[in-house]
C-alpha atoms as a PDB file:
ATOM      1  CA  UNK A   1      24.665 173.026 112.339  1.00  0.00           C
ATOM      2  CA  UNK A   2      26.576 170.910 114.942  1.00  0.00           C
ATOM      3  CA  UNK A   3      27.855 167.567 114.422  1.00  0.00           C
ATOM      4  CA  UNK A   4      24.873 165.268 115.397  1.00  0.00           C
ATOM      5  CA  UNK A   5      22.764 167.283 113.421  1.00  0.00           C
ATOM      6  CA  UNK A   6      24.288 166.921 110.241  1.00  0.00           C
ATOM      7  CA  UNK A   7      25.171 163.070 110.670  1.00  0.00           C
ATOM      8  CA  UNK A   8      21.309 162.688 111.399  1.00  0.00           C
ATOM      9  CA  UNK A   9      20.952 164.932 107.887  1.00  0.00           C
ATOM     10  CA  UNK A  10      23.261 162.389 106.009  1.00  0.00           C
ATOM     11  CA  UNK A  11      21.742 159.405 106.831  1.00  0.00           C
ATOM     12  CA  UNK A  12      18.262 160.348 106.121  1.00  0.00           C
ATOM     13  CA  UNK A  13      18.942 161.662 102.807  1.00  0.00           C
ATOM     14  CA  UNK A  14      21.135 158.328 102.629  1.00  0.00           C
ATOM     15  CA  UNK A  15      17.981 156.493 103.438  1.00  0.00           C
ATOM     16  CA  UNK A  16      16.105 158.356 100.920  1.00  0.00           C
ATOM     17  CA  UNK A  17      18.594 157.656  97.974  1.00  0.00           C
ATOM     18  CA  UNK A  18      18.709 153.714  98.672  1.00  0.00           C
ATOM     19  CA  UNK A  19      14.517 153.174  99.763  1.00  0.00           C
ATOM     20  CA  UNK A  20      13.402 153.416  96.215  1.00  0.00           C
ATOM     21  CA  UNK A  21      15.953 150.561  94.688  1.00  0.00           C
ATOM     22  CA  UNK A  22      15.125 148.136  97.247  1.00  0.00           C
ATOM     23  CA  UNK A  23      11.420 148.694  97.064  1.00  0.00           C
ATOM     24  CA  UNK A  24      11.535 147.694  93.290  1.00  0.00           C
ATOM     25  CA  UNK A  25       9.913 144.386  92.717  1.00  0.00           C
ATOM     26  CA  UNK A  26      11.941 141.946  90.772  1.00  0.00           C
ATOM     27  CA  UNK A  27      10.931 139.842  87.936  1.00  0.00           C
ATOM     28  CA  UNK A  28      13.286 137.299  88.163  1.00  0.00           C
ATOM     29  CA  UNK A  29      12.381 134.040  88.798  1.00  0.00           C
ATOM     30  CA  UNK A  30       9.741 131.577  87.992  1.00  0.00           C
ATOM     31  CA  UNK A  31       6.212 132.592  87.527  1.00  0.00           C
ATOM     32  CA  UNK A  32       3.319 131.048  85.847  1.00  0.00           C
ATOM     33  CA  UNK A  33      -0.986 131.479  85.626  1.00  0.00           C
ATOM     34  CA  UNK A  34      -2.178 128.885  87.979  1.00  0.00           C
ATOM     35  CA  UNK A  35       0.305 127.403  90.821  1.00  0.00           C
ATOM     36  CA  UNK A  36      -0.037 124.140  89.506  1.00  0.00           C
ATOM     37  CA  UNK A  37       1.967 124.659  86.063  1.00  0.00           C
ATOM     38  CA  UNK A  38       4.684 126.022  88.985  1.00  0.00           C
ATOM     39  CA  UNK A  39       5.927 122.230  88.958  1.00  0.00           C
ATOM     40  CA  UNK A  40       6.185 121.695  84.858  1.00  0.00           C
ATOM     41  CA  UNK A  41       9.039 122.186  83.157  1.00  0.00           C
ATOM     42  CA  UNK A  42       8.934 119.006  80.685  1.00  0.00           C
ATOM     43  CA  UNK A  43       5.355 119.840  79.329  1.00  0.00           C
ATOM     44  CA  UNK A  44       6.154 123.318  77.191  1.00  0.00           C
ATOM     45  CA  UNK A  45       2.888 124.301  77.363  1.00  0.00           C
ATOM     46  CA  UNK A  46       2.455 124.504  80.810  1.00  0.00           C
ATOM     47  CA  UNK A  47       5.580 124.873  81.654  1.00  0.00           C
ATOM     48  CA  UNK A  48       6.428 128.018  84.125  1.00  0.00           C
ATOM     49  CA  UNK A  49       8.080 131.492  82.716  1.00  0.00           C
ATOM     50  CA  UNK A  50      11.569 131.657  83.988  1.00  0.00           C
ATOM     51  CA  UNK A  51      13.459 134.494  84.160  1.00  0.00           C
ATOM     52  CA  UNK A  52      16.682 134.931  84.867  1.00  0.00           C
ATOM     53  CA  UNK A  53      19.873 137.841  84.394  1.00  0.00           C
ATOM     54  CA  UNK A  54      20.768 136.345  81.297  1.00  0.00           C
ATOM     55  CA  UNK A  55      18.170 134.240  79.823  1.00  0.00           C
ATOM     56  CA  UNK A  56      14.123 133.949  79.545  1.00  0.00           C
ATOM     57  CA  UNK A  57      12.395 130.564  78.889  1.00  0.00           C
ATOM     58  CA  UNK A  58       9.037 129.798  77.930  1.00  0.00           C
ATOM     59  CA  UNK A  59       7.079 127.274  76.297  1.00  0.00           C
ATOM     60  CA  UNK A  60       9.027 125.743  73.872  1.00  0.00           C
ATOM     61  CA  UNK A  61      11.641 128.494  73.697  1.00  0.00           C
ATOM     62  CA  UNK A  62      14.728 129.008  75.316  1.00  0.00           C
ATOM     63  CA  UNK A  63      16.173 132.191  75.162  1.00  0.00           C
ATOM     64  CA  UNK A  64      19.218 134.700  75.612  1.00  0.00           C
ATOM     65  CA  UNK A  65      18.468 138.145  76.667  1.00  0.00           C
ATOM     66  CA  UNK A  66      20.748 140.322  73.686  1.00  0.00           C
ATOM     67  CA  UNK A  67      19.450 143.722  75.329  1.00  0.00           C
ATOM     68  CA  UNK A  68      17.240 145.078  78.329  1.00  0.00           C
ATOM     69  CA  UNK A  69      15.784 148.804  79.257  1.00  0.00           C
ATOM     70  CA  UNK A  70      13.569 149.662  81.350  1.00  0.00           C
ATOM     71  CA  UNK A  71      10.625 152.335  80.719  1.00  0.00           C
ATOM     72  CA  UNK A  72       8.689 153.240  84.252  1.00  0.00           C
ATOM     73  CA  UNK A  73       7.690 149.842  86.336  1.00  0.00           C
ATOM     74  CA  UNK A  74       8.082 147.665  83.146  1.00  0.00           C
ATOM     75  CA  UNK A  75      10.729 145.958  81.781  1.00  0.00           C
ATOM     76  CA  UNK A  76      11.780 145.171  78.370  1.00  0.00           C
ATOM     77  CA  UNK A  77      13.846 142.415  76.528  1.00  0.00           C
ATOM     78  CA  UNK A  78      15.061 142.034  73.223  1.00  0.00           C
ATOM     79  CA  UNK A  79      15.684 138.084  73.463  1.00  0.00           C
ATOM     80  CA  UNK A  80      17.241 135.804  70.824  1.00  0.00           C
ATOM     81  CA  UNK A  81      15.252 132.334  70.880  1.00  0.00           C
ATOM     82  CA  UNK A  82      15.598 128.637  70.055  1.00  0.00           C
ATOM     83  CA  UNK A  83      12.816 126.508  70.000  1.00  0.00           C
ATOM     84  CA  UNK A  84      10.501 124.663  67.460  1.00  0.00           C
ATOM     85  CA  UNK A  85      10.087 127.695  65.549  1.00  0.00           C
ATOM     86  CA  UNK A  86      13.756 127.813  64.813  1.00  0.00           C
ATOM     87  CA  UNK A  87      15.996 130.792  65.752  1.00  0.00           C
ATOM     88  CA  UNK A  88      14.035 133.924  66.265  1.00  0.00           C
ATOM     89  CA  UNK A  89      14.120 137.428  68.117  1.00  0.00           C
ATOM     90  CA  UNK A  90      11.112 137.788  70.639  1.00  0.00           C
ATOM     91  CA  UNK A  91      10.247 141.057  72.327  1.00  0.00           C
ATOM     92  CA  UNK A  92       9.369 140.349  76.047  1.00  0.00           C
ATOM     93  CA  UNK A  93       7.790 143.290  78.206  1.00  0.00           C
ATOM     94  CA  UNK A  94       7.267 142.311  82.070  1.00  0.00           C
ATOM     95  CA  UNK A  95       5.474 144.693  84.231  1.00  0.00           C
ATOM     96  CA  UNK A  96       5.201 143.530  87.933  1.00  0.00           C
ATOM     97  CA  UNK A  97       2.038 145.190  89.772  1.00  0.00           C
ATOM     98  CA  UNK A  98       0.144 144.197  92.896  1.00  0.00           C
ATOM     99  CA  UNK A  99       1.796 140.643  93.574  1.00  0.00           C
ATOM    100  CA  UNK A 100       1.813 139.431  89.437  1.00  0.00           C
ATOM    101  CA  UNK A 101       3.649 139.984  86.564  1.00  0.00           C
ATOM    102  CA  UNK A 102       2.105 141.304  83.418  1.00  0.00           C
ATOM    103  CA  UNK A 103       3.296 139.305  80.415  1.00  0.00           C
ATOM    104  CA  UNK A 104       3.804 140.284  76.546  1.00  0.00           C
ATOM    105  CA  UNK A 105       5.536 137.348  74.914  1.00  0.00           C
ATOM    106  CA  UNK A 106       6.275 138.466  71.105  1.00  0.00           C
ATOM    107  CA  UNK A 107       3.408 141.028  70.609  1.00  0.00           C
ATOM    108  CA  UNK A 108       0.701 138.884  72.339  1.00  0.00           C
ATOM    109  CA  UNK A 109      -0.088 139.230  75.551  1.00  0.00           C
ATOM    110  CA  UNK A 110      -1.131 136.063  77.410  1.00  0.00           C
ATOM    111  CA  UNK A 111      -1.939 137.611  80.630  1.00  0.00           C
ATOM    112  CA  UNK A 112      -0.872 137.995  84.488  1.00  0.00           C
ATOM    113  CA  UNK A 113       1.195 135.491  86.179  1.00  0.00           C
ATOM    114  CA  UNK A 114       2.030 134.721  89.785  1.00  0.00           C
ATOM    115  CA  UNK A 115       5.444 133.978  90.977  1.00  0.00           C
ATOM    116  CA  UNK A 116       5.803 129.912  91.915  1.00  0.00           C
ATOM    117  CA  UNK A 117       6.520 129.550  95.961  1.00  0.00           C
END
């Protein structure tokens, strides 16, 4: 195999090894049912799911992430809470698929959101 041959052989497999990371949605960010409940924050009840590296907040409760795996296209978080419920541990699953993100907040399972322009 001569020279250009095997660069050309690198940086397709190269290509191969990086597509699948970037095509990954992420589920950071702000996302909420209706676009309108995009601009909330002060009203918890219609106030926007925000996600970020370290920390999930909805509703009334604001919340460090303690722990974070992923199983296939969904993510899960182990998050330790503060709200009007007191201090509490709330499992948080997010599964992105076709443009929303499938939410279960604490066993229950509100529904799909839409990520806020």
């Amino acid at each position: 195999m001569n020279f250009v041959k095997c660069v050309v052989t690198l940086a397709w497999l190269a290509g191969i090894g990086f597509a699948p990371a970037l095509a990954e949605p992420s589920v950071t960010g702000r996302w909420a049912a209706d676009p309108a409940s995009c601009a909330f924050f002060g009203n918890a009840a219609q106030s926007p799911l925000i996600v970020t590296d370290s920390a999930v907040r909805w509703h009334e409760d604001a919340c460090r992430i303690a722990r974070v795996y992923k199983t296939g296209d969904t993510v899960h978080i182990q998050a330790l809470c503060w709200g009007n419920a007191g201090e509490r541990s709330v499992p948080v699953s997010l599964r992105p698929h076709g443009g929303k993100l499938a939410l279960t907040w604490d066993r229950g399972r509100p529904g799909d959101l839409r990520r806020c322009e």
